[in-house]
C-alpha atoms as a PDB file:
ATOM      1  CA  UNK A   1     103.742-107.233 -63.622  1.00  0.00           C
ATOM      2  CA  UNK A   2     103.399-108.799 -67.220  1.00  0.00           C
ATOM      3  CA  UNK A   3     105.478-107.341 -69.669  1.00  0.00           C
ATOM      4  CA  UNK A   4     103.107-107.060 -72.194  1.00  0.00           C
ATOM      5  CA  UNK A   5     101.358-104.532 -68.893  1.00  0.00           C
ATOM      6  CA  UNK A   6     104.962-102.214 -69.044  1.00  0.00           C
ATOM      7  CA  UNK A   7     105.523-102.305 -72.891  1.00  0.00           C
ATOM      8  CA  UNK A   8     102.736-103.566 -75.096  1.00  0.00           C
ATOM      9  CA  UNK A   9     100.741-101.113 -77.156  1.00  0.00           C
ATOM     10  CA  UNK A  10      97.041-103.360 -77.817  1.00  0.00           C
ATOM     11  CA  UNK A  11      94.299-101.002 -78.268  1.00  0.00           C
ATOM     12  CA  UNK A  12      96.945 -97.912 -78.860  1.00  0.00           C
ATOM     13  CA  UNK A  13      96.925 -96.098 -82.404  1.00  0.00           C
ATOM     14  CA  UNK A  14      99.994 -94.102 -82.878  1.00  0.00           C
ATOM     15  CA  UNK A  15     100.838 -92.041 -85.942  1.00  0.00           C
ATOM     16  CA  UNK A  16     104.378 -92.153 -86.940  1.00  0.00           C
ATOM     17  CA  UNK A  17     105.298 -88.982 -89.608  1.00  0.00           C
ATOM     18  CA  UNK A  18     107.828 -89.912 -92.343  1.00  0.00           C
ATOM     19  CA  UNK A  19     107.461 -93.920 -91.942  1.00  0.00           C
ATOM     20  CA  UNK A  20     107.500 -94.490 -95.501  1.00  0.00           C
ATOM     21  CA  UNK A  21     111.569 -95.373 -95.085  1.00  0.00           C
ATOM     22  CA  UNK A  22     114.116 -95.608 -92.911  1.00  0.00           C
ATOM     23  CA  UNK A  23     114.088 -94.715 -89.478  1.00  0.00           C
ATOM     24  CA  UNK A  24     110.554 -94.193 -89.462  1.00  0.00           C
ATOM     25  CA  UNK A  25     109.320 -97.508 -90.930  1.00  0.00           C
ATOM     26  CA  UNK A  26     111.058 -99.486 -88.841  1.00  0.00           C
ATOM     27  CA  UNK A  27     109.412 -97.660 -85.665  1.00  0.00           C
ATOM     28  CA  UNK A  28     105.940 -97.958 -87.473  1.00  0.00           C
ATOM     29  CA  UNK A  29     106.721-101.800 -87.976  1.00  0.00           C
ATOM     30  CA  UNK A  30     107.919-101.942 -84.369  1.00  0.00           C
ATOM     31  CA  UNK A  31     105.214-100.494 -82.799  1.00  0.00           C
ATOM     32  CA  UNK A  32     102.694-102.599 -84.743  1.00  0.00           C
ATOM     33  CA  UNK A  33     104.944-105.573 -83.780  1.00  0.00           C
ATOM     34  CA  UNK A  34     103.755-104.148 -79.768  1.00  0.00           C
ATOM     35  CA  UNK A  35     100.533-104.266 -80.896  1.00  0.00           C
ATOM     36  CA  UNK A  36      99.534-100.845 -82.129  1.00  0.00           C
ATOM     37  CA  UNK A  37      97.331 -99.906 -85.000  1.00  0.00           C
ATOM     38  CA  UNK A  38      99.444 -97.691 -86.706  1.00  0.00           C
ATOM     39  CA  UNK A  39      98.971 -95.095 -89.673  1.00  0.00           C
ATOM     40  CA  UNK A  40     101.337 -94.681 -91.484  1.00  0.00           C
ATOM     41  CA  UNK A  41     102.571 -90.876 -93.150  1.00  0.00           C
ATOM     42  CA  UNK A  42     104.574 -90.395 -96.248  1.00  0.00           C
ATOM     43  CA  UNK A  43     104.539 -87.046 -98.793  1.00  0.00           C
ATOM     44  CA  UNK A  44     102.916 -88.563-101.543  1.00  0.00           C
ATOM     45  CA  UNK A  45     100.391 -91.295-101.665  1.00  0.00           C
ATOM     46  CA  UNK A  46     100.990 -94.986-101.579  1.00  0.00           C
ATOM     47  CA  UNK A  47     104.913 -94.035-100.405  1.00  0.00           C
ATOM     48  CA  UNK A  48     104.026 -96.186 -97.584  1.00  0.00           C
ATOM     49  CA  UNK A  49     102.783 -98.980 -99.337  1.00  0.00           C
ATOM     50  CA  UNK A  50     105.842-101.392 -98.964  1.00  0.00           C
ATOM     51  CA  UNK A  51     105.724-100.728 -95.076  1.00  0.00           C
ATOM     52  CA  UNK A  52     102.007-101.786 -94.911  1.00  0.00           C
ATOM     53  CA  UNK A  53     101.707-104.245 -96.562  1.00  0.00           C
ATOM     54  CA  UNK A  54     104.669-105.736 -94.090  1.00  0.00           C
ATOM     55  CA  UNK A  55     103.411-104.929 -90.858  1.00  0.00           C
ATOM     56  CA  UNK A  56     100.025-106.747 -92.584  1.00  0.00           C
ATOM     57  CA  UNK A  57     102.019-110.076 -93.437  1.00  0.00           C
ATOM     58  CA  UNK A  58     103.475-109.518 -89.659  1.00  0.00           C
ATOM     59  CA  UNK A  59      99.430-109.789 -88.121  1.00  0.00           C
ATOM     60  CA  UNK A  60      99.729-106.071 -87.299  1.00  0.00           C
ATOM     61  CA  UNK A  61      97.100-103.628 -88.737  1.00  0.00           C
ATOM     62  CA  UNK A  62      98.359-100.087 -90.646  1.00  0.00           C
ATOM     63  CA  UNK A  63      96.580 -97.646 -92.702  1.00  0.00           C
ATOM     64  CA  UNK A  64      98.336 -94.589 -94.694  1.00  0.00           C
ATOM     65  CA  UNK A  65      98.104 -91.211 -94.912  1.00  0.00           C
ATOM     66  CA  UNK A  66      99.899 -88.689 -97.406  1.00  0.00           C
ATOM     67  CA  UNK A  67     100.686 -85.099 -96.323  1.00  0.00           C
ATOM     68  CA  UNK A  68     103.292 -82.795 -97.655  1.00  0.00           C
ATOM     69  CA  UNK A  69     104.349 -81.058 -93.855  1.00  0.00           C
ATOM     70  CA  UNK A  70     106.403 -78.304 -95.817  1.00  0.00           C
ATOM     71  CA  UNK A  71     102.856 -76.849 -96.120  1.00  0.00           C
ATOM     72  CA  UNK A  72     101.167 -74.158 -94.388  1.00  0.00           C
ATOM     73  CA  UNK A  73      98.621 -76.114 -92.005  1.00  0.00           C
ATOM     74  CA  UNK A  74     100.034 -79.682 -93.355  1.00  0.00           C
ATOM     75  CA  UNK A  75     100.299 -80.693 -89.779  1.00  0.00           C
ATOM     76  CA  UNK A  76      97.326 -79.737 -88.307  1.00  0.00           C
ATOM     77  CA  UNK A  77      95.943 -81.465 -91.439  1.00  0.00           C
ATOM     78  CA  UNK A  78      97.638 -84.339 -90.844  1.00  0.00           C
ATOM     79  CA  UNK A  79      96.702 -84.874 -87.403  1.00  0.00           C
ATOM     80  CA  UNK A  80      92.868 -83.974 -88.189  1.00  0.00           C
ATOM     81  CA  UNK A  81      93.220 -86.794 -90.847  1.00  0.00           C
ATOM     82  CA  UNK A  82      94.589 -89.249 -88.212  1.00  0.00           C
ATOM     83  CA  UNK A  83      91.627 -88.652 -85.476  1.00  0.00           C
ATOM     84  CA  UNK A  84      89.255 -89.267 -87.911  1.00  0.00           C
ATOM     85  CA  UNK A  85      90.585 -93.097 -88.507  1.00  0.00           C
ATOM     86  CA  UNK A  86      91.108 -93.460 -84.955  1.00  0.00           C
ATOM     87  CA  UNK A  87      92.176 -91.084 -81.305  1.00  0.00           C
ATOM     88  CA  UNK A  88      95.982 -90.819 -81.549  1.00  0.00           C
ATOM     89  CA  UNK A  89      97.697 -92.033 -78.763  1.00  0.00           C
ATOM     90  CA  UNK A  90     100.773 -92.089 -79.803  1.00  0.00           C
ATOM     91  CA  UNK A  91     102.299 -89.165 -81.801  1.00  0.00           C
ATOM     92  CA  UNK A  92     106.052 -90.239 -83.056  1.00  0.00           C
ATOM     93  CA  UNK A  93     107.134 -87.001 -84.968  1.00  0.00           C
ATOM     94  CA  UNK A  94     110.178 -88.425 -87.307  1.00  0.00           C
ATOM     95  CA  UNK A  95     109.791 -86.511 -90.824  1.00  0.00           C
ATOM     96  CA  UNK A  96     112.110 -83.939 -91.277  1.00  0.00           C
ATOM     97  CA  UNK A  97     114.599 -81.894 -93.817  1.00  0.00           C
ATOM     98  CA  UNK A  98     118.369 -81.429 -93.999  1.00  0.00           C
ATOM     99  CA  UNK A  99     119.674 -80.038 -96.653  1.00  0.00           C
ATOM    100  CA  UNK A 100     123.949 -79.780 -96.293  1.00  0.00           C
ATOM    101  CA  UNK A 101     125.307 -76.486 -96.431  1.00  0.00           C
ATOM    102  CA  UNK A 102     127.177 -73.933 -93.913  1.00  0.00           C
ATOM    103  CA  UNK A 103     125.976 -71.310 -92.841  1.00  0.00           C
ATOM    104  CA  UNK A 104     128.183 -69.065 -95.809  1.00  0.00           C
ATOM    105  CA  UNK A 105     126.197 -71.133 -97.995  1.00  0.00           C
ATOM    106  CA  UNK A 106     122.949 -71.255 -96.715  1.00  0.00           C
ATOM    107  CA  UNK A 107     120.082 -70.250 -99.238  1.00  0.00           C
ATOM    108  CA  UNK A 108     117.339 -68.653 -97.431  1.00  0.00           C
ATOM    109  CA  UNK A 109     114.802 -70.963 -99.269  1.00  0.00           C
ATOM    110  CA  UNK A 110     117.040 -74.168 -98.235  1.00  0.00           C
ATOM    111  CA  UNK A 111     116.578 -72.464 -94.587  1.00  0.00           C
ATOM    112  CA  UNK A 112     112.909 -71.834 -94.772  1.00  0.00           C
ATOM    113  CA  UNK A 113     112.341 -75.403 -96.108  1.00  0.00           C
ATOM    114  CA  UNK A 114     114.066 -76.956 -93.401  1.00  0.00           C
ATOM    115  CA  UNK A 115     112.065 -74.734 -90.473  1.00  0.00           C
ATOM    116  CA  UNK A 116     109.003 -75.789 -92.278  1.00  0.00           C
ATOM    117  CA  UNK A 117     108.630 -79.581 -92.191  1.00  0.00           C
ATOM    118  CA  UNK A 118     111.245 -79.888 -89.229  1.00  0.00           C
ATOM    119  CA  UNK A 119     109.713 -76.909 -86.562  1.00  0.00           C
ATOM    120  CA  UNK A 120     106.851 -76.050 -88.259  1.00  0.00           C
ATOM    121  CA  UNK A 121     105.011 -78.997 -89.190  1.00  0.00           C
ATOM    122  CA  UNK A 122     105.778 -79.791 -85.100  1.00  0.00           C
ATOM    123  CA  UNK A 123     103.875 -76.684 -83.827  1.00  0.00           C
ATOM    124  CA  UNK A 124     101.337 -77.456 -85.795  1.00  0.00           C
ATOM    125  CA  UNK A 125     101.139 -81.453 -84.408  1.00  0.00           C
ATOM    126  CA  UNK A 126     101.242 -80.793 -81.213  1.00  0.00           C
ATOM    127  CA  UNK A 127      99.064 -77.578 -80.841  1.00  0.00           C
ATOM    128  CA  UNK A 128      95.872 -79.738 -82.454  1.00  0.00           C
ATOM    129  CA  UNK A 129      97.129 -83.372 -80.905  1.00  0.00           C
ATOM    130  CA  UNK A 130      97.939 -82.087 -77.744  1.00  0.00           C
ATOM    131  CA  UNK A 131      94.055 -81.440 -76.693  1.00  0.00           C
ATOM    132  CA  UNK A 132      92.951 -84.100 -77.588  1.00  0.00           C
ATOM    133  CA  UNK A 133      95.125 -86.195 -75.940  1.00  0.00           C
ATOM    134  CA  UNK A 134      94.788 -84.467 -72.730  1.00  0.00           C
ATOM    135  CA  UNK A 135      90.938 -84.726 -72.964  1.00  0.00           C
ATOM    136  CA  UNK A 136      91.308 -88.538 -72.944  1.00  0.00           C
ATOM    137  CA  UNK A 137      94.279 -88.504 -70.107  1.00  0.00           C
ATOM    138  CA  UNK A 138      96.890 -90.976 -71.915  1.00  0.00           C
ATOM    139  CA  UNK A 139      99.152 -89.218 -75.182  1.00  0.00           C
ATOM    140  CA  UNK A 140     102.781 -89.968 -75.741  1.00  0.00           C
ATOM    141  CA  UNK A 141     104.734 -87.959 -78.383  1.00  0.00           C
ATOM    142  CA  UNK A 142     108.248 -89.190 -79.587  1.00  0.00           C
ATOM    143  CA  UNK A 143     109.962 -86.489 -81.268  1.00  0.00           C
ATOM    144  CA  UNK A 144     113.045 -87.495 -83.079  1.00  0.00           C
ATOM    145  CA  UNK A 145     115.773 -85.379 -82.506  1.00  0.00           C
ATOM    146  CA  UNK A 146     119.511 -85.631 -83.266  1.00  0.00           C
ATOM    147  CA  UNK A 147     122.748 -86.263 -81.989  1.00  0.00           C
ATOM    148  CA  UNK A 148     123.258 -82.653 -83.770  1.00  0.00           C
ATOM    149  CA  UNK A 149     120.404 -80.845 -81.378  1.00  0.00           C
ATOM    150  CA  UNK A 150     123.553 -81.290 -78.609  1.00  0.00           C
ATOM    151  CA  UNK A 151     126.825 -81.711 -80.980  1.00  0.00           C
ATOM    152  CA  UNK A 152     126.247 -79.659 -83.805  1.00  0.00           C
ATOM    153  CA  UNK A 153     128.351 -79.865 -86.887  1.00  0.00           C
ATOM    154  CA  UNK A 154     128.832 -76.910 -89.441  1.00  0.00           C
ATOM    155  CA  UNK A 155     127.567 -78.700 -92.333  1.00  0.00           C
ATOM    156  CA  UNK A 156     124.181 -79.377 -91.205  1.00  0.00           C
ATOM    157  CA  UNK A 157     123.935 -76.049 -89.481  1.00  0.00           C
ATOM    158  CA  UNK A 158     120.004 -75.300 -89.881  1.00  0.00           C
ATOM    159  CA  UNK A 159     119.220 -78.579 -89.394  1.00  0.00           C
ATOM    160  CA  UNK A 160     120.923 -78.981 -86.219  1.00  0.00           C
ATOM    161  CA  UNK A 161     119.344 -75.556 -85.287  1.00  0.00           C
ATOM    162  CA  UNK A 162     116.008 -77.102 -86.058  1.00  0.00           C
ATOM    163  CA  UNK A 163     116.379 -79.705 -84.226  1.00  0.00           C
ATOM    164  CA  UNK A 164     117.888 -78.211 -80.885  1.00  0.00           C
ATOM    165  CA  UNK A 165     114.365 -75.942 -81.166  1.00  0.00           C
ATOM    166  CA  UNK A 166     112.364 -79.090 -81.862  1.00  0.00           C
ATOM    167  CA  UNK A 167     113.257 -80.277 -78.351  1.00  0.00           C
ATOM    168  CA  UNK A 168     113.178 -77.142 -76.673  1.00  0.00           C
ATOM    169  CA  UNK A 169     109.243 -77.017 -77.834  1.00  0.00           C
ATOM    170  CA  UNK A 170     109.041 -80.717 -76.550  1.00  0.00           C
ATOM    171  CA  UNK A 171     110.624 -79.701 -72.976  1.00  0.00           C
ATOM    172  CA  UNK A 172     108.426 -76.765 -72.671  1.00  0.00           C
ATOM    173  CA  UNK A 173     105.142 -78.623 -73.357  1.00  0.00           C
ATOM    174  CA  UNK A 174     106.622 -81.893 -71.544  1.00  0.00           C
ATOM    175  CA  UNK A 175     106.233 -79.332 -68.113  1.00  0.00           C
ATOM    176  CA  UNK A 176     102.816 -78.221 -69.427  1.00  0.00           C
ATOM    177  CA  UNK A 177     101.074 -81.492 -70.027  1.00  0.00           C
ATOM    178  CA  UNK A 178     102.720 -83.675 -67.652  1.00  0.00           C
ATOM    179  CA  UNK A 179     100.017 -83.804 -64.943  1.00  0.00           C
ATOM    180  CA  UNK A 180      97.922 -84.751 -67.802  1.00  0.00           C
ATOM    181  CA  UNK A 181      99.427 -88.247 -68.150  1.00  0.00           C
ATOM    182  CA  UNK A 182     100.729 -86.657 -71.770  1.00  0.00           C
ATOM    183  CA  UNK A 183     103.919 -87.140 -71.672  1.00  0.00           C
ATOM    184  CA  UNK A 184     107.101 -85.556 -74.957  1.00  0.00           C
ATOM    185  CA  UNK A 185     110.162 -86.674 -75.209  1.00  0.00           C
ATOM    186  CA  UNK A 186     112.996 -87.108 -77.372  1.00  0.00           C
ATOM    187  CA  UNK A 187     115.041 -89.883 -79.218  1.00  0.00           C
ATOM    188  CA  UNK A 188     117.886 -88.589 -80.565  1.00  0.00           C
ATOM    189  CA  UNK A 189     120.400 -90.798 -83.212  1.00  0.00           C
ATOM    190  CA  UNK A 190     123.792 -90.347 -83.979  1.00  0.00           C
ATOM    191  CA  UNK A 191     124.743 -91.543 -87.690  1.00  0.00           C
ATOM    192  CA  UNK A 192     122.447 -94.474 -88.810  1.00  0.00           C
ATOM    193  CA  UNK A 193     122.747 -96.280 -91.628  1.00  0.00           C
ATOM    194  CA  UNK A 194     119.836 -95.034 -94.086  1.00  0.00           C
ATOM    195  CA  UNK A 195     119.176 -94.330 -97.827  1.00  0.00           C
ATOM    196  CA  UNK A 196     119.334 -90.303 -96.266  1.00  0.00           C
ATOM    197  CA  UNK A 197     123.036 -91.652 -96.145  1.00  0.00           C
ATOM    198  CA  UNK A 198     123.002 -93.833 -99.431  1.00  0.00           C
ATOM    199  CA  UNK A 199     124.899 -91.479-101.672  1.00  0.00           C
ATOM    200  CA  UNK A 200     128.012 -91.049 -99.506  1.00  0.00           C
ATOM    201  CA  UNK A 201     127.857 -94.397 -98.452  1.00  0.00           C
ATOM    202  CA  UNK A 202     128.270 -95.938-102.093  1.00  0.00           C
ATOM    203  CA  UNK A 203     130.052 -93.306-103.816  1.00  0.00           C
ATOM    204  CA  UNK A 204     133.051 -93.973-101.116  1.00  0.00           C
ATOM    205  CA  UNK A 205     132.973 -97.291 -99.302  1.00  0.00           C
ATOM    206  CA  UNK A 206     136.271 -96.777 -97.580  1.00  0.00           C
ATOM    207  CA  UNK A 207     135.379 -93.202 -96.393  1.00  0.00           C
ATOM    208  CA  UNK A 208     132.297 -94.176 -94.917  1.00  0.00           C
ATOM    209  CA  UNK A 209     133.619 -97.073 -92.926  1.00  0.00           C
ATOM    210  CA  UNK A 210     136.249 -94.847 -91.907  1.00  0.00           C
ATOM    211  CA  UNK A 211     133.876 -92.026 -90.814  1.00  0.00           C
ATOM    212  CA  UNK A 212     131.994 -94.494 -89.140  1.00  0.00           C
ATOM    213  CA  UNK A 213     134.808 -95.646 -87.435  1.00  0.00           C
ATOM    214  CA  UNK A 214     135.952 -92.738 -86.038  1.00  0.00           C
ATOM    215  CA  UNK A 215     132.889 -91.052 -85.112  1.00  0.00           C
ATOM    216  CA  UNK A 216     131.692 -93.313 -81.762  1.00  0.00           C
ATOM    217  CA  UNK A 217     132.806 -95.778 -79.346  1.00  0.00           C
ATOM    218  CA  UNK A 218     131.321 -98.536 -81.063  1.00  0.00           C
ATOM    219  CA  UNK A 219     133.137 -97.544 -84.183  1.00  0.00           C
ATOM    220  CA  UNK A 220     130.280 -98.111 -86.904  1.00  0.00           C
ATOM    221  CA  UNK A 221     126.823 -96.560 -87.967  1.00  0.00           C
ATOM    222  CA  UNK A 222     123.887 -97.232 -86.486  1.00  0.00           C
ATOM    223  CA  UNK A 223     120.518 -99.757 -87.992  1.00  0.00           C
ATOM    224  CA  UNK A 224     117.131 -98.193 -88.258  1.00  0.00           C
ATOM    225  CA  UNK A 225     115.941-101.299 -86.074  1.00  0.00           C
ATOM    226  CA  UNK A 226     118.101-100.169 -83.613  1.00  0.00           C
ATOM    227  CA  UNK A 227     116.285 -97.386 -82.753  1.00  0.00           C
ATOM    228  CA  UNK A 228     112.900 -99.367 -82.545  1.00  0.00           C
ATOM    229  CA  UNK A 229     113.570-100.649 -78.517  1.00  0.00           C
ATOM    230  CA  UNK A 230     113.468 -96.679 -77.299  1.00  0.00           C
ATOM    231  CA  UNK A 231     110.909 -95.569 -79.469  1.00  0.00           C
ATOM    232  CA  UNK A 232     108.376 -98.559 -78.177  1.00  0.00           C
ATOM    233  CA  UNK A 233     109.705 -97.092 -74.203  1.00  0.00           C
ATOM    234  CA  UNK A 234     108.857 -94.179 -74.889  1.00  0.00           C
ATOM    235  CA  UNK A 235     105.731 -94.811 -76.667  1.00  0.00           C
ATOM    236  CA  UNK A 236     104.519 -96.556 -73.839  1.00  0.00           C
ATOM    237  CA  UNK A 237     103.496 -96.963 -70.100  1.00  0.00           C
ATOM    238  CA  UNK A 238     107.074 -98.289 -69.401  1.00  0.00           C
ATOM    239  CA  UNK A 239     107.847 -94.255 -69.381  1.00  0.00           C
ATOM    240  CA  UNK A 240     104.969 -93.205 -66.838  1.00  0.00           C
ATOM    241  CA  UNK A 241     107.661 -91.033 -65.024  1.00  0.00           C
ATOM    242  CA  UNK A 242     109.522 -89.840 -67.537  1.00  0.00           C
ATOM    243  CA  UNK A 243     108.755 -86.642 -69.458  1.00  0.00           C
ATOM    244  CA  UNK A 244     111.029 -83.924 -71.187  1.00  0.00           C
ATOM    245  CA  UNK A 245     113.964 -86.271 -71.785  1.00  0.00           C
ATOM    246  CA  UNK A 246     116.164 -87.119 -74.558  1.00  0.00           C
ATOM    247  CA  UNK A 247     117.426 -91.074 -75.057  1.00  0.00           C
ATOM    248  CA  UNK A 248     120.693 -90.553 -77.310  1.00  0.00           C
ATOM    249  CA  UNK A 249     121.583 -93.818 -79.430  1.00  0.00           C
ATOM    250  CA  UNK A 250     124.491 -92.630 -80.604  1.00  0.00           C
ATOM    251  CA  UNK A 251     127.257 -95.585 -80.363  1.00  0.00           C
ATOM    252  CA  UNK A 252     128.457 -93.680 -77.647  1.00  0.00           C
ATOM    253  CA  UNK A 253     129.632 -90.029 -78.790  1.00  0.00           C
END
């Protein structure tokens, strides 16, 4: 079997929430790199701009969408948006909130924010994608988790609550859809190096390499590219029988 067969993405759209930065663009520029038209999703309009006009000097094709998910209805929206360019295949749910705080300190409107855009915005995705992807028998959503969803800290309490519920909601509808050739599942990082990260990172050098060091096996954070190899599995037919899962890139935790 070719590889292009297991892992290549021709003739696939995929829509791939938050891919204006970080963790997200790189997965948008990977996937178009496989060879799927991708549309790209920031909060406000021409956020993306940077990553398209890469993936275009690359040969890939990308288009943009803006969509505040915090919104009531955002993500139906959203997705409604997307089918109109093209069917979406490929659903990789990456925007999210955190917002740092305890739970002593926890604001109700910081915890309301956060269940928005990060549980929310995911209900409604997949209750107006998932249809429509089982109508056409081929859908593959990528939600990314967190290493948090299994080894939650106190600091990022509701957002490691939000994202322990995210997967649940994948699981549940990775049993419902699965003899529909629609198959959820999870990536899940541990600490990657992004600009979510920036201010810590270059207000104390040594106290991020040292954090870094001592938080995995591998003794350093992780690159937004790294999480491109797992995201392009499981946005493909190389996961055909696998469904409900989490992939942890974590460094080893």
């Amino acid at each position: 079997m070719r590889l292009e067969t297991v892992f290549g993405l021709k003739g696939r759209t995929a829509l791939v929430t938050g891919s204006s930065r970080g963790i997200g663009a790189a997965i948008a520029k990977g996937l178009a790199g496989a060879g799927a038209h991708v549309i790209l999703h920031g909060t406000s309009a021409g956020g993306a701009a940077g990553v398209q006009k890469h993936i275009s000097s690359m040969g890939g094709t990308a288009q943009e969408l803006a969509e505040d998910l915090s919104a009531p209805g955002a993500g139906r929206e959203l997705i409604k948006r997307a089918e109109a360019i093209a069917p979406v295949d490929i659903l990789v749910i990456n925007a999210s909130a955190q917002i740092n705080a305890t739970l002593a300190d926890l604001t109700p409107e910081d915890l309301a924010f956060q269940f928005s855009v990060n549980l929310g915005s995911t209900v409604d995705m997949l209750q107006t994608a998932l249809p429509l992807m089982t109508a056409r028998k081929w859908g593959r959503v990528v939600s990314i988790g967190s290493v948090n969803q299994l080894h939650p800290k106190g600091i990022v309490t509701a957002y490691a609550a939000t994202k322990a519920a995210q997967h649940n909601l994948i699981q549940s509808q990775a049993r419902d859809y699965a003899r529909d050739n629609v198959l959820l599942n999870t990536l899940a990082p541990g600490l990657i190096d992004t600009d979510r990260n920036a201010h810590r990172r270059d207000s104390d050098p040594e106290g991020w390499e040292e954090y870094a060091r001592t938080l995995n096996w591998m003794g350093r954070a992780g690159q937004p590219d790294e999480m491109v190899g797992a995201a392009i599995l499981l946005s493909s037919q190389a996961c055909s029988f696998m469904t409900g899962e989490t992939v942890f890139l974590t460094g080893g935790y």
